[in-house]
PDB file of N, CA and C in Angstrom:
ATOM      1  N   UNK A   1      45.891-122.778  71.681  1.00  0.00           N
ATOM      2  CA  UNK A   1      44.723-122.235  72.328  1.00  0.00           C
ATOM      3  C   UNK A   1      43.481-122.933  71.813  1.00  0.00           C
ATOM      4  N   UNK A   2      42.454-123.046  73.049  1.00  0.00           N
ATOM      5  CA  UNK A   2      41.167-123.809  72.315  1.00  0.00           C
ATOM      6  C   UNK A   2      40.649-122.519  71.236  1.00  0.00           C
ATOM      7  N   UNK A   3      39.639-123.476  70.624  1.00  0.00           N
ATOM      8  CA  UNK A   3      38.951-122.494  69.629  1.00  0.00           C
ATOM      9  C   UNK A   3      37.874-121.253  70.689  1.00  0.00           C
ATOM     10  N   UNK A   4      37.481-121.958  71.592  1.00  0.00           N
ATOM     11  CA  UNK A   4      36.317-120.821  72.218  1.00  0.00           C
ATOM     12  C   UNK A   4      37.515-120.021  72.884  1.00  0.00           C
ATOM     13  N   UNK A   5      38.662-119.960  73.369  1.00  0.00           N
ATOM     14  CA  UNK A   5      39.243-118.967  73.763  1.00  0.00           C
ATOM     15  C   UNK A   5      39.749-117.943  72.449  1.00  0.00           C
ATOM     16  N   UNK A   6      40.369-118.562  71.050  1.00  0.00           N
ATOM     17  CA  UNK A   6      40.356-117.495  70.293  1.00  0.00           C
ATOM     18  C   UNK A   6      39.066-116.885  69.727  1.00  0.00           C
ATOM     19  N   UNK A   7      37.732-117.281  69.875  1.00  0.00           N
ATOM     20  CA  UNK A   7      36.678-116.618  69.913  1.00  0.00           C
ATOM     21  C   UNK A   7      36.472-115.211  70.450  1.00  0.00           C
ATOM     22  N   UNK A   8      36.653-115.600  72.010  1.00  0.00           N
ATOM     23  CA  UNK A   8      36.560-114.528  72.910  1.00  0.00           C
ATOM     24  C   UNK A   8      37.644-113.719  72.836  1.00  0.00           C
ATOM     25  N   UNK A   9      38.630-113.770  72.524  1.00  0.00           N
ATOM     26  CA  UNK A   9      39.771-112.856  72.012  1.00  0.00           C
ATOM     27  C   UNK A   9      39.552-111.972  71.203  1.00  0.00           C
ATOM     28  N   UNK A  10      38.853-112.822  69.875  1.00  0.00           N
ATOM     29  CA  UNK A  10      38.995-112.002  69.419  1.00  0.00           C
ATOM     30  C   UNK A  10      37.507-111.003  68.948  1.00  0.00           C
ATOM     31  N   UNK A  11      36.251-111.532  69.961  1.00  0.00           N
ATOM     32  CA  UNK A  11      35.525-110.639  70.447  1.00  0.00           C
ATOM     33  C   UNK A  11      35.698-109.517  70.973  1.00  0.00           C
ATOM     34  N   UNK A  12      37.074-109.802  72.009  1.00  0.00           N
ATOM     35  CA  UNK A  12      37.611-108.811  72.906  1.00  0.00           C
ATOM     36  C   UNK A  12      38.265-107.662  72.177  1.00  0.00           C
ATOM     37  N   UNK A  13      38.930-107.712  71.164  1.00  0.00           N
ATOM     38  CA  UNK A  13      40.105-107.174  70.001  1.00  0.00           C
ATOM     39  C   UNK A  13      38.432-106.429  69.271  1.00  0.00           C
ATOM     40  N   UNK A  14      37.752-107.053  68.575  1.00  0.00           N
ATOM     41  CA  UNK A  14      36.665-106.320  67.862  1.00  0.00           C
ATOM     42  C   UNK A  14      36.238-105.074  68.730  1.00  0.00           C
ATOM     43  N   UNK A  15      35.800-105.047  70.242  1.00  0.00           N
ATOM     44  CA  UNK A  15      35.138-104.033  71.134  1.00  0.00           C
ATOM     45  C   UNK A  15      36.129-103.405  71.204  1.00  0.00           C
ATOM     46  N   UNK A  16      37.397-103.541  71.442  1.00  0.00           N
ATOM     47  CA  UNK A  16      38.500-102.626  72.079  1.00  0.00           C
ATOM     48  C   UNK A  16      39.121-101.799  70.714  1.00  0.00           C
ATOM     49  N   UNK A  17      39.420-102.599  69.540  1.00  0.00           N
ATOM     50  CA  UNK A  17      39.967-101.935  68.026  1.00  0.00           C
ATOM     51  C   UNK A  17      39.348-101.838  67.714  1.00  0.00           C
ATOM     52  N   UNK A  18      37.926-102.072  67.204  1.00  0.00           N
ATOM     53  CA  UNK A  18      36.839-101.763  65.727  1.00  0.00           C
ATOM     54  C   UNK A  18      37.464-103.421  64.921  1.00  0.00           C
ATOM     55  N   UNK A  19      35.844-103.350  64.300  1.00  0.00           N
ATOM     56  CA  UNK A  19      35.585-104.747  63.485  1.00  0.00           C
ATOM     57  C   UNK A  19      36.801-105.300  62.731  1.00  0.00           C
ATOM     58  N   UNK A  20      37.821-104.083  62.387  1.00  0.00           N
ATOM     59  CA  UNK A  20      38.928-104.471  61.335  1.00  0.00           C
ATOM     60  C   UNK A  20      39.675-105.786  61.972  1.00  0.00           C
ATOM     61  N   UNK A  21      39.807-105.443  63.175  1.00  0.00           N
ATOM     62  CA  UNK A  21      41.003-106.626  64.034  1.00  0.00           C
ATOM     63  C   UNK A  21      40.393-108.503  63.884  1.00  0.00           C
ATOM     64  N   UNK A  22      40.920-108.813  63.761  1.00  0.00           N
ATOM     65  CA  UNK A  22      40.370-110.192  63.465  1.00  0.00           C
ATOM     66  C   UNK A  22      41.919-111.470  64.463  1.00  0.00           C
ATOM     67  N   UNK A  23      41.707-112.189  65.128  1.00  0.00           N
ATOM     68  CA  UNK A  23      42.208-113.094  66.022  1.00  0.00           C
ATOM     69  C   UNK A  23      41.941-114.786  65.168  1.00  0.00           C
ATOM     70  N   UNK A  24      42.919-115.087  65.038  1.00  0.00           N
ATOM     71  CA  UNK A  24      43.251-116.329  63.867  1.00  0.00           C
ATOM     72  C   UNK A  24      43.816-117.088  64.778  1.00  0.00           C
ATOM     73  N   UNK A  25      43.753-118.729  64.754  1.00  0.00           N
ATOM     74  CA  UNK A  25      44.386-119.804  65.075  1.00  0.00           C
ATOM     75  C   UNK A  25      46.019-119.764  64.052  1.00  0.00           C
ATOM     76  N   UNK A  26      47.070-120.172  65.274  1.00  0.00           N
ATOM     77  CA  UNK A  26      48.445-120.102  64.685  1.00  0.00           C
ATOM     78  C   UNK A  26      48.266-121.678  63.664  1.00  0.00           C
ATOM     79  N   UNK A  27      48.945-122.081  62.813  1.00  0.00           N
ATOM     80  CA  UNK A  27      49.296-123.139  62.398  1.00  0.00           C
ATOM     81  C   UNK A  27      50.739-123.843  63.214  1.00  0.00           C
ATOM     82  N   UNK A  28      50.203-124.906  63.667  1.00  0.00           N
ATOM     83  CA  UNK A  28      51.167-125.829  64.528  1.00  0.00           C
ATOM     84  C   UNK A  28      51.428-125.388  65.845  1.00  0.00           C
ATOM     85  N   UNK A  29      50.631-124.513  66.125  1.00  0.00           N
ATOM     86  CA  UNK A  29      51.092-123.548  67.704  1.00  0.00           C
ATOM     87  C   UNK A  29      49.535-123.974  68.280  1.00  0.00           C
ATOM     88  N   UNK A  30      49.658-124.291  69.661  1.00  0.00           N
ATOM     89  CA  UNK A  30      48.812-124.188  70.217  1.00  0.00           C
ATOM     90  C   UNK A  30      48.988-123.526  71.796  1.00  0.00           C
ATOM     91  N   UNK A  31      49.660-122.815  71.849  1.00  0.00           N
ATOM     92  CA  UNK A  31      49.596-121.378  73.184  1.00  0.00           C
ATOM     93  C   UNK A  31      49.566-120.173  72.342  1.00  0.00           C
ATOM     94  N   UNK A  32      49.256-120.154  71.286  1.00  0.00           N
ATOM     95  CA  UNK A  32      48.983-118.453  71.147  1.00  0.00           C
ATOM     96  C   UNK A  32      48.215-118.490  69.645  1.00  0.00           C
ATOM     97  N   UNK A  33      47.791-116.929  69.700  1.00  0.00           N
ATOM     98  CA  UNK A  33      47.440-117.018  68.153  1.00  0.00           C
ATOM     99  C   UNK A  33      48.011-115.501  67.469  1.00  0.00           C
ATOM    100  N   UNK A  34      47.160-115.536  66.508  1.00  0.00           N
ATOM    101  CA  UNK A  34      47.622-114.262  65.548  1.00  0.00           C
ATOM    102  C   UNK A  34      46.556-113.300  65.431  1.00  0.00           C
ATOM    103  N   UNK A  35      46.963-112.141  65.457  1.00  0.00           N
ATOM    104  CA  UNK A  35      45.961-110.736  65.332  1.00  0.00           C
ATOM    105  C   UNK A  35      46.329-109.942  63.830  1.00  0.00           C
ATOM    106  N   UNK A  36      44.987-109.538  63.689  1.00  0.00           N
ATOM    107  CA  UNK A  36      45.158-108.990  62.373  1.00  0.00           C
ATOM    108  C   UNK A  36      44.647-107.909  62.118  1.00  0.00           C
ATOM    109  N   UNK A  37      44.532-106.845  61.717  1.00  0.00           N
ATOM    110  CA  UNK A  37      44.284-105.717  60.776  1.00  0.00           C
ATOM    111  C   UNK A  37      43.793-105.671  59.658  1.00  0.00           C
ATOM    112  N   UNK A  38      42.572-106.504  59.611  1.00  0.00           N
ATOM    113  CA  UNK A  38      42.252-106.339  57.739  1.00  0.00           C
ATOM    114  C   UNK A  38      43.361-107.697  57.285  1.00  0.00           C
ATOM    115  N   UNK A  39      43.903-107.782  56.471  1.00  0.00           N
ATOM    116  CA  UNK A  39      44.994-108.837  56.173  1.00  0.00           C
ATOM    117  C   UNK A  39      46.072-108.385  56.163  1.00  0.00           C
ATOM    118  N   UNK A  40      46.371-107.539  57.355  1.00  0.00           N
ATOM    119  CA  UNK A  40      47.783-107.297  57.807  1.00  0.00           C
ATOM    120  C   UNK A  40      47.791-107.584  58.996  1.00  0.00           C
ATOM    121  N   UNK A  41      49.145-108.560  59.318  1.00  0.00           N
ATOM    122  CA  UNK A  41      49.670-109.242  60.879  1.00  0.00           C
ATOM    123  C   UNK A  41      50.213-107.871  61.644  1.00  0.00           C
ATOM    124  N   UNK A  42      49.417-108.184  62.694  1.00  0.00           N
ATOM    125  CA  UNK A  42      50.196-107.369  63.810  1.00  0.00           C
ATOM    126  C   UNK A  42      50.484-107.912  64.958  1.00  0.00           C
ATOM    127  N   UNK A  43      50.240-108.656  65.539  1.00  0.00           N
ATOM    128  CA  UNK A  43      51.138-109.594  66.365  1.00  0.00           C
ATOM    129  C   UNK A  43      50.735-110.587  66.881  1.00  0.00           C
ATOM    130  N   UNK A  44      50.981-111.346  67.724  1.00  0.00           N
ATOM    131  CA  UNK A  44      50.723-112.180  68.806  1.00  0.00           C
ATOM    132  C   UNK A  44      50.065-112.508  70.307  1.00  0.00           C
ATOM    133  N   UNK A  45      48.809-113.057  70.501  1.00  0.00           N
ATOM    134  CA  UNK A  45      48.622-113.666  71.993  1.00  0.00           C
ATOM    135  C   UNK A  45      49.097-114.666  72.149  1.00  0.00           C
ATOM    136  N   UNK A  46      49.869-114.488  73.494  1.00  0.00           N
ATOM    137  CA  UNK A  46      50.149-115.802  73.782  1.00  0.00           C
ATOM    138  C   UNK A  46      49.441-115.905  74.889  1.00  0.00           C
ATOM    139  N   UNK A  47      49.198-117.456  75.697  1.00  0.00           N
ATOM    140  CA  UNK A  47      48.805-117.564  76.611  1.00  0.00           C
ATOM    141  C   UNK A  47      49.493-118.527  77.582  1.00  0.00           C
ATOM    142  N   UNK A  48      49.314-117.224  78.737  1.00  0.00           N
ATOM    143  CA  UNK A  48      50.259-117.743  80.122  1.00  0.00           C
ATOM    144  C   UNK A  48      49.418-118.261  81.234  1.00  0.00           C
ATOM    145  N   UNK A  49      49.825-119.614  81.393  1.00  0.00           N
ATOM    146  CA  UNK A  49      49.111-120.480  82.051  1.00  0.00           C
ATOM    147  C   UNK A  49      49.781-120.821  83.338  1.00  0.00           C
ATOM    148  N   UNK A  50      50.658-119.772  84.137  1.00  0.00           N
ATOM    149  CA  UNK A  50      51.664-120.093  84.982  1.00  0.00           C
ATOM    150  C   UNK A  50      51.142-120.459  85.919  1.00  0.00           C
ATOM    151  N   UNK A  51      51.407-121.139  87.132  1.00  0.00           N
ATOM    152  CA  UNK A  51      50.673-121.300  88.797  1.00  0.00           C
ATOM    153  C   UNK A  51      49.034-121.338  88.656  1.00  0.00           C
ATOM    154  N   UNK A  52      48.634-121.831  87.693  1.00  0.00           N
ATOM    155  CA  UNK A  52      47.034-122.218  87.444  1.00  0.00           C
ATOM    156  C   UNK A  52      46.143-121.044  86.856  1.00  0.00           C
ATOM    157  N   UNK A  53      46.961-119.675  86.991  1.00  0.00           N
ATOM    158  CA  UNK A  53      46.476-118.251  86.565  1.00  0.00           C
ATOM    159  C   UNK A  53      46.588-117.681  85.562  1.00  0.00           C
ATOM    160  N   UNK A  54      45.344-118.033  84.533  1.00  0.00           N
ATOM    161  CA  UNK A  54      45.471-117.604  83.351  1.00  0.00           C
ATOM    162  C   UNK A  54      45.140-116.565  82.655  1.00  0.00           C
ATOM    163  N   UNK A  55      46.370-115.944  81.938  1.00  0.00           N
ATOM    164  CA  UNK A  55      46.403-114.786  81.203  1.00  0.00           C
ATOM    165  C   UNK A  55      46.291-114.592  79.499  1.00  0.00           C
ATOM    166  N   UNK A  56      46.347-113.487  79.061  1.00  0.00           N
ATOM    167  CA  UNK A  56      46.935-113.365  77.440  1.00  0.00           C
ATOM    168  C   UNK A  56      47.904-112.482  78.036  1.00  0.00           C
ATOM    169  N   UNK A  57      48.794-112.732  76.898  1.00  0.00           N
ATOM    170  CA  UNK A  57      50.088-111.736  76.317  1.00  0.00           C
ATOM    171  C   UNK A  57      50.065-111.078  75.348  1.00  0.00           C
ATOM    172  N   UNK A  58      49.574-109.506  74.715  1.00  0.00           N
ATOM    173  CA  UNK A  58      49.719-109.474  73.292  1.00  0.00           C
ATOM    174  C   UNK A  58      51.335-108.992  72.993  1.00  0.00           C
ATOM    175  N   UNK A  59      51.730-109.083  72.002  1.00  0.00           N
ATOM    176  CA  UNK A  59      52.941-108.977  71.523  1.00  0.00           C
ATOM    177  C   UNK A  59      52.298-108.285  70.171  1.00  0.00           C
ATOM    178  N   UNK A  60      53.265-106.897  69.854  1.00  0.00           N
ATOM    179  CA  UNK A  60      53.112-106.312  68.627  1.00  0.00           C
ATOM    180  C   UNK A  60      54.445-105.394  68.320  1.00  0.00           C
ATOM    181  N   UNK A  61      55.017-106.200  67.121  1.00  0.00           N
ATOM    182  CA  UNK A  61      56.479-105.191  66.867  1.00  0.00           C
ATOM    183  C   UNK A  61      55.662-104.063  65.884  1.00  0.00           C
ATOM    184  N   UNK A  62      56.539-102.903  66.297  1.00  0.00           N
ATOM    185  CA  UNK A  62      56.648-101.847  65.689  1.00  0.00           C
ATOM    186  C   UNK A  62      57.780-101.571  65.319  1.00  0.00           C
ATOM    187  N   UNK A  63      57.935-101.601  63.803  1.00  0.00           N
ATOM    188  CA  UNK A  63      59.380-101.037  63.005  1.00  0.00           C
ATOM    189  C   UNK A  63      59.038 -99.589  62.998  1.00  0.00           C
ATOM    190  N   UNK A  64      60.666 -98.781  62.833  1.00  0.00           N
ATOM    191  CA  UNK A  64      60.851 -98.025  62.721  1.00  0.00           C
ATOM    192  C   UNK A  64      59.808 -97.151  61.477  1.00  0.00           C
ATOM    193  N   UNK A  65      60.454 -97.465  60.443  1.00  0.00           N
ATOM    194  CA  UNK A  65      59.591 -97.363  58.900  1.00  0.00           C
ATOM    195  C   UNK A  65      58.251 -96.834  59.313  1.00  0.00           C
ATOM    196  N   UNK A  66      57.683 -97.649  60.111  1.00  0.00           N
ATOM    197  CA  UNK A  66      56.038 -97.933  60.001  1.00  0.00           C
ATOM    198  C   UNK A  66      55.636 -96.182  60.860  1.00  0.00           C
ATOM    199  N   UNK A  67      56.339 -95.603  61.823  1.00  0.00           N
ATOM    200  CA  UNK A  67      56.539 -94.573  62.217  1.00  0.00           C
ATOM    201  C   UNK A  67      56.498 -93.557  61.528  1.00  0.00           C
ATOM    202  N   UNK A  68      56.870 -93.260  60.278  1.00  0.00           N
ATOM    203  CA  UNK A  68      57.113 -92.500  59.494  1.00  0.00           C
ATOM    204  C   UNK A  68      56.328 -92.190  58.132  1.00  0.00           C
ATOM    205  N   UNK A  69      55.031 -91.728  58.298  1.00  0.00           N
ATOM    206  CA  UNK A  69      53.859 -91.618  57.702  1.00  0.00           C
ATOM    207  C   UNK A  69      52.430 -91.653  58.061  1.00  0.00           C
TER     208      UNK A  69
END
């Protein structure tokens, strides 16, 4: 992903979560990046560039564990 698109991402992530969320460039990846929590990973944008129409994807696993507290 260019840098001004993880900008606006993660402008977008700040208005929608609160200041904590922070949107990082992947190392060696360039269709997606990484979302964060303070300095905890929570998942993935990727970006879908199919038939000229471009999207994000977020991706966020939730373990079981993390449920329970």
């Amino acid at each position: 992903m260019k840098p001004d698109e993880i900008k606006k991402l993660d402008a977008y992530f700040k208005r929608m979560f609160g200041p904590a969320f922070a949107v990082r460039a992947r190392p060696r990846k360039d269709d997606s990046c990484e979302v964060y929590r303070e300095d905890e990973f929570v998942g993935v944008v990727y970006l879908d560039d199919e038939d000229g129409d471009r999207s994000f994807n977020f991706s966020m696993a939730i373990l079981d564990v993390d449920l329970d507290g």
